[in-house]
N, C-alpha and C. Protein backbone atom coordinates (compact mmCIF):
# COMPACT_ATOMS: atom_id res chain seq x y z
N UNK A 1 -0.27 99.82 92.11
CA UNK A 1 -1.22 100.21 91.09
C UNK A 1 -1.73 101.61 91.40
N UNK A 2 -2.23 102.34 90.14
CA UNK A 2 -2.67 103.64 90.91
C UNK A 2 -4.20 103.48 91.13
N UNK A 3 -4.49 104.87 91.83
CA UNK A 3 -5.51 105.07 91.93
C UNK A 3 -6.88 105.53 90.85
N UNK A 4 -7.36 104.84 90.78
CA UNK A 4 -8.64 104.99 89.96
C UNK A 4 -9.39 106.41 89.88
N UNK A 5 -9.45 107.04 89.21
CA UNK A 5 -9.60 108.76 90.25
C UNK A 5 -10.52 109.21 88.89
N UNK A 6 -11.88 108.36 88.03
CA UNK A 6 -12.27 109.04 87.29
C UNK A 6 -13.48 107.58 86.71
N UNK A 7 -14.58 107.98 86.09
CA UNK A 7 -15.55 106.81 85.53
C UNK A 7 -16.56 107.78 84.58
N UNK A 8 -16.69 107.04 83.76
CA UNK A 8 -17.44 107.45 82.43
C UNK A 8 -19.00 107.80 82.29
N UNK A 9 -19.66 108.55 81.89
CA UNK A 9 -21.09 108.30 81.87
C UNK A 9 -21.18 108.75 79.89
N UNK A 10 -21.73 107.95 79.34
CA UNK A 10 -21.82 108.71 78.47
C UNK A 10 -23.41 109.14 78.01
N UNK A 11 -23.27 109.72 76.82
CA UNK A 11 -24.54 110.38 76.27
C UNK A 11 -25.90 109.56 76.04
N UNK A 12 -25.40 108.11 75.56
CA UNK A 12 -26.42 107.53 75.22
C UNK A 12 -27.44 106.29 76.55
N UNK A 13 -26.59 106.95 77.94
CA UNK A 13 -27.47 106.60 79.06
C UNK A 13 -28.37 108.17 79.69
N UNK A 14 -28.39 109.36 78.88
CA UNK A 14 -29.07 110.39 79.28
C UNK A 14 -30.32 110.22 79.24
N UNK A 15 -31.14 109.48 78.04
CA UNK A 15 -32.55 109.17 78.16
C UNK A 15 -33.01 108.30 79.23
N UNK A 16 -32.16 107.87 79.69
CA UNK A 16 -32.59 106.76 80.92
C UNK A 16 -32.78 107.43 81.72
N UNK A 17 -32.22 108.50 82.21
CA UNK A 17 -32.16 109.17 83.69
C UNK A 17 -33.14 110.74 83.04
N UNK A 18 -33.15 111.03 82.12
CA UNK A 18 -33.74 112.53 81.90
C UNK A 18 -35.44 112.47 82.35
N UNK A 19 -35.86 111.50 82.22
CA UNK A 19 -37.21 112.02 82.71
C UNK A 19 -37.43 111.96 84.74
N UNK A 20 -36.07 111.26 84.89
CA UNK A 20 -36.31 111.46 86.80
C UNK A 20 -36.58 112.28 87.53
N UNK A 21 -37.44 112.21 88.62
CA UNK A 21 -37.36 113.40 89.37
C UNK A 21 -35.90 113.89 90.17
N UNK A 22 -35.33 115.01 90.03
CA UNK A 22 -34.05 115.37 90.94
C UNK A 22 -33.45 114.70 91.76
N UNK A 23 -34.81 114.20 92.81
CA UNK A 23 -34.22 113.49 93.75
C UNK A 23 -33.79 112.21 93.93
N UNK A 24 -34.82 111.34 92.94
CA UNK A 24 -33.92 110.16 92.26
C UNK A 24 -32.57 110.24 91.33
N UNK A 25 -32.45 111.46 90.49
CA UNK A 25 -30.81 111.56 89.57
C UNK A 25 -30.17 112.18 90.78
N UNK A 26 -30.55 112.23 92.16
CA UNK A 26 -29.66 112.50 92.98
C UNK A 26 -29.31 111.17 93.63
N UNK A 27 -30.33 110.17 94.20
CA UNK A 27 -29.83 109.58 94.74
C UNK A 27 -28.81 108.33 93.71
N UNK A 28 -29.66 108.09 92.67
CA UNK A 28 -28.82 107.39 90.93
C UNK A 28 -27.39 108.04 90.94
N UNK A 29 -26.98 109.12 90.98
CA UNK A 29 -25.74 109.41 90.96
C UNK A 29 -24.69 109.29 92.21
N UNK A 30 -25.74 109.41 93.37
CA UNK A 30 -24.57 109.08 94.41
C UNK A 30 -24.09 107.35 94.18
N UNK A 31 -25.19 106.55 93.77
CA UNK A 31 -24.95 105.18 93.70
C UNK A 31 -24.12 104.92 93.06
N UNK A 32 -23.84 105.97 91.82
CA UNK A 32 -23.04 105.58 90.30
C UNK A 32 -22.01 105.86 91.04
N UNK A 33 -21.58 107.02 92.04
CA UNK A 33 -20.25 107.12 92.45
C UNK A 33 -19.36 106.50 93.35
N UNK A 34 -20.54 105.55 94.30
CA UNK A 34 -20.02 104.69 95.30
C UNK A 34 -19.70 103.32 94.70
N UNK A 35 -20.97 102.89 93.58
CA UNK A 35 -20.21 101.73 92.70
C UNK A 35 -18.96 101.91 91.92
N UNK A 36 -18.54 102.71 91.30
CA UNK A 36 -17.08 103.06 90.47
C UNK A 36 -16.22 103.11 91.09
N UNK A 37 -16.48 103.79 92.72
CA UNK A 37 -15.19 103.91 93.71
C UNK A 37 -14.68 102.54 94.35
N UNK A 38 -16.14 101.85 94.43
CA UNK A 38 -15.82 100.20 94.81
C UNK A 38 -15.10 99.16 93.96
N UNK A 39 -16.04 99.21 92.60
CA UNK A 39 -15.49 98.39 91.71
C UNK A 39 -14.17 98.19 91.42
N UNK A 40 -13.51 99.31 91.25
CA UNK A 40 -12.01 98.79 91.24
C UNK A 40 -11.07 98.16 92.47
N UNK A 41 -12.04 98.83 93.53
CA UNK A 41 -11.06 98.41 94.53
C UNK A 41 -11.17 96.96 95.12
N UNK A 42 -12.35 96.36 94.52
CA UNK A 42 -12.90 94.69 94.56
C UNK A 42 -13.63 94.57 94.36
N UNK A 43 -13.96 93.34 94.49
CA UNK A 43 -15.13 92.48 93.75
C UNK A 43 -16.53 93.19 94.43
N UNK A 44 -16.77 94.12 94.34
CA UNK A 44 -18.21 94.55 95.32
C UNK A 44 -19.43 94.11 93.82
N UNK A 45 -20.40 93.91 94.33
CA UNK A 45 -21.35 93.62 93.26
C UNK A 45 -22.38 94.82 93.14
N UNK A 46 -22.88 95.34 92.15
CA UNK A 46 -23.55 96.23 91.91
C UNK A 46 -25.28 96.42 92.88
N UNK A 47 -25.67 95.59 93.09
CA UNK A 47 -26.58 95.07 94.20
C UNK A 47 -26.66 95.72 95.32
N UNK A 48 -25.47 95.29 95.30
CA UNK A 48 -25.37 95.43 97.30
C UNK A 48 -24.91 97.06 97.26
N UNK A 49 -24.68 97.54 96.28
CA UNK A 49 -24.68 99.48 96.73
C UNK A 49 -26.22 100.14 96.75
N UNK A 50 -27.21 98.99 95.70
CA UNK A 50 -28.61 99.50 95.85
C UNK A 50 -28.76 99.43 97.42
N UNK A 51 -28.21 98.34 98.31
CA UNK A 51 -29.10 98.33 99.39
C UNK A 51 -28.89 99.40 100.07
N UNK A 52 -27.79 100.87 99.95
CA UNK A 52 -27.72 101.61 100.88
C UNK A 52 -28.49 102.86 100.02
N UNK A 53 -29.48 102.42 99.25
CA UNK A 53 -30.85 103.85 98.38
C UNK A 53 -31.63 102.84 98.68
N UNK A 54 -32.49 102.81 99.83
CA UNK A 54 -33.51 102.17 99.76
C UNK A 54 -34.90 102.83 99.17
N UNK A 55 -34.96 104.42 98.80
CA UNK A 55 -35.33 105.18 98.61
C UNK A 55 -35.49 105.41 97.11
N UNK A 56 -34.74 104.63 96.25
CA UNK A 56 -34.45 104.85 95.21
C UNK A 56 -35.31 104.15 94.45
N UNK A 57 -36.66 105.14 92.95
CA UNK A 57 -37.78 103.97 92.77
C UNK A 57 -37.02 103.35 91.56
N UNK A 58 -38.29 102.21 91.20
CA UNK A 58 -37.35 101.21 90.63
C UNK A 58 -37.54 101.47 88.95
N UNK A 59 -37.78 103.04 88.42
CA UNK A 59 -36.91 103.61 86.96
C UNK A 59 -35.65 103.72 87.61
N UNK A 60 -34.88 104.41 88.87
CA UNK A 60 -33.70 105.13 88.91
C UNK A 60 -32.76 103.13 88.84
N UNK A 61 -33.80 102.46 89.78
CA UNK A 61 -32.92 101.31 89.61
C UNK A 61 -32.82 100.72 88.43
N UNK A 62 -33.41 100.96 87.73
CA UNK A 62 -33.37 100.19 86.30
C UNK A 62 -32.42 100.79 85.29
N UNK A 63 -32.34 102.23 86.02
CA UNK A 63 -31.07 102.97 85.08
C UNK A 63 -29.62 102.94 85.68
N UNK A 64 -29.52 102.56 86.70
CA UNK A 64 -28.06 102.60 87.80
C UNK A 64 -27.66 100.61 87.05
N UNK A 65 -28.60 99.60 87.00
CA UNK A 65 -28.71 98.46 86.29
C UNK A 65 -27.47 98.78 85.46
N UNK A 66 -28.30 99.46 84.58
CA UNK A 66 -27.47 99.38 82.50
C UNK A 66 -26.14 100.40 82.94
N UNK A 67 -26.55 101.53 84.06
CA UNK A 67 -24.99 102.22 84.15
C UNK A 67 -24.60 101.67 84.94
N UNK A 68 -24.16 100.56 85.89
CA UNK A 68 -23.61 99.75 86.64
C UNK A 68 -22.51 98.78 85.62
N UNK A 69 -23.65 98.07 84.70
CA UNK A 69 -22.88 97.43 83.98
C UNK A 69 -21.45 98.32 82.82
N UNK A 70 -22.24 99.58 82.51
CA UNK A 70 -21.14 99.83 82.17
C UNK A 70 -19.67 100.12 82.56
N UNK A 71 -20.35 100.81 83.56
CA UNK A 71 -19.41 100.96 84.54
C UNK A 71 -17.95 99.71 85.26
N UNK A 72 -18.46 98.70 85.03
CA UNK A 72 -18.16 97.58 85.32
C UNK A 72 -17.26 96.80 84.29
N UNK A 73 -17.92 96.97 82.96
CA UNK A 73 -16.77 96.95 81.69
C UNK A 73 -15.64 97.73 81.65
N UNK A 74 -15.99 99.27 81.84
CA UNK A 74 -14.96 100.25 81.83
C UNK A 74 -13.99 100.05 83.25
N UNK A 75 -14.05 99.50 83.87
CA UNK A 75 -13.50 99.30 85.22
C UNK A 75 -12.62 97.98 85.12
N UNK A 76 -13.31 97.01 84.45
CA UNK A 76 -12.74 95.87 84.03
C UNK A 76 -11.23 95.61 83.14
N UNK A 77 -11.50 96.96 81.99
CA UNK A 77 -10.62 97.25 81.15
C UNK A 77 -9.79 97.94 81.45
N UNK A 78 -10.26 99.02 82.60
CA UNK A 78 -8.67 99.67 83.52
C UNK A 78 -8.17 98.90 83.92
N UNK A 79 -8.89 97.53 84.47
CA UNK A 79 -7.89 97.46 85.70
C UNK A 79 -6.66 96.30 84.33
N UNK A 80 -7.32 95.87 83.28
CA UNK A 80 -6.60 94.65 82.62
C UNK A 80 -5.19 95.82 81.58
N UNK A 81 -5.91 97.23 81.44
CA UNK A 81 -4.71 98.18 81.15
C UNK A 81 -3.87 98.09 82.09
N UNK A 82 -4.35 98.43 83.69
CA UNK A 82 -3.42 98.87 84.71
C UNK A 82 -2.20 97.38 84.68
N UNK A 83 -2.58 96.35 84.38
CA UNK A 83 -1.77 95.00 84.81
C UNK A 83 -0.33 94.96 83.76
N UNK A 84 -1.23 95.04 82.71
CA UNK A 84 -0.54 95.68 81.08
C UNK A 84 0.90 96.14 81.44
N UNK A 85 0.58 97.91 81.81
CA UNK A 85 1.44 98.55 82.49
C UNK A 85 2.36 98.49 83.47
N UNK A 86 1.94 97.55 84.18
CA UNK A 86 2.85 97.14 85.55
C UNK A 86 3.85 95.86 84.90
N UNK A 87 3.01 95.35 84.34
CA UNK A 87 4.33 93.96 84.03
C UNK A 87 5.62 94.53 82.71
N UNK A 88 4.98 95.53 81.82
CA UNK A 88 5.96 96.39 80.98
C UNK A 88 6.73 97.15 81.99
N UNK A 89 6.39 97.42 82.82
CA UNK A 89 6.85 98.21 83.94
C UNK A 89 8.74 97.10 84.44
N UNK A 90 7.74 96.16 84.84
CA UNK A 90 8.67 95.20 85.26
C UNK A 90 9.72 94.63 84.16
N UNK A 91 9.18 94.38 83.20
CA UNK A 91 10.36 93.48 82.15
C UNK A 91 11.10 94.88 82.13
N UNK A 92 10.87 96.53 81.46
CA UNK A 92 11.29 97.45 81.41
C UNK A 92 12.82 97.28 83.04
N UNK A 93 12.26 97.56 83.79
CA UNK A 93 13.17 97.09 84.90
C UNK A 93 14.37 96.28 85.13
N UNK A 94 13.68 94.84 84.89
CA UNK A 94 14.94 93.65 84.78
C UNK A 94 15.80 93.84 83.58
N UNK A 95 15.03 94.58 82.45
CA UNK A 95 15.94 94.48 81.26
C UNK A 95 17.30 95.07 81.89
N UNK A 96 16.68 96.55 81.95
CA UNK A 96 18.14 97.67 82.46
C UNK A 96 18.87 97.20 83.71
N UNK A 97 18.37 96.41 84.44
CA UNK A 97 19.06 95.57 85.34
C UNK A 97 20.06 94.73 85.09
N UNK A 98 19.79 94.14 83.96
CA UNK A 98 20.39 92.95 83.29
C UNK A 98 21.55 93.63 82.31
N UNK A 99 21.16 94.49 81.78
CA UNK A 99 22.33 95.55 81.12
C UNK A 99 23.37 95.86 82.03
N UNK A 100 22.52 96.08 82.92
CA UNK A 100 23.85 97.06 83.94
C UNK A 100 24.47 95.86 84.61
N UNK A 101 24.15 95.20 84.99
CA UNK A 101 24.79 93.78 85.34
C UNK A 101 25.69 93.29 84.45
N UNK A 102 25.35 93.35 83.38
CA UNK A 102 26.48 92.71 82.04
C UNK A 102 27.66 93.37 81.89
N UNK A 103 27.34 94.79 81.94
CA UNK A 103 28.31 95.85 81.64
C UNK A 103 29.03 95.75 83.12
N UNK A 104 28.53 95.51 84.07
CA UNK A 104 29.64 95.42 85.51
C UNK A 104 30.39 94.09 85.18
N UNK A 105 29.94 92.95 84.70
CA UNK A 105 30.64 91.82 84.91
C UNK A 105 31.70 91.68 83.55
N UNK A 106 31.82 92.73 82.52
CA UNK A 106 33.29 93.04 81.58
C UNK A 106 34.16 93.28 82.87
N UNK A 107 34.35 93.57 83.94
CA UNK A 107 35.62 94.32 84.62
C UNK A 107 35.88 93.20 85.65
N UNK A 108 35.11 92.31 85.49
CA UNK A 108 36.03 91.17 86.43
C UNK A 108 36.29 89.78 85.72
């Protein structure tokens, strides 16, 4: 499978985070980036990345919440694209396998 190398924020989570102070949309964004990097790679729960911002007050947590979850949909839907791809991948494979197999077994 590949690597996950990208996650969404869009426009209509900006009011959540625009009135923060810096240092909370600093520490809110490192969280957003350690949850997206996790999520695909397993089951990590959105929770347990709060516990490493203990620092973080609880507007930034209430906005990492609603962008967690999205995050979590959009992550959900890569990974059910990425599966998509791999098994087309595969029938794609056996087909031309199965061709070329047919076409070898005319000569004997």
């Amino acid at each position: 499978m590949a690597d996950k190398k990208s996650f969404l924020l869009y426009f209509d989570m900006y009011p959540m985070i625009r009135d923060l102070p810096a240092e909370q949309r600093g520490y809110l964004l490192s969280a957003m980036f350690e949850y997206a990097d996790a999520a695909w790679r397993s089951t990590v729960d959105a929770e347990s990345i709060l516990q490493k911002f203990p620092r973080m007050g609880k507007a930034a947590r209430m906005a990492y919440a609603f962008i967690a979850a999205a995050i979590y949909r959009d992550t959900k839907k890569w990974l059910e694209k990425q599966a998509r791809y791999h098994q087309a991948a595969v029938a794609r494979c056996e087909n031309a396998h199965r061709k070329e197999m047919d076409s070898i077994k005319q000569y004997f």
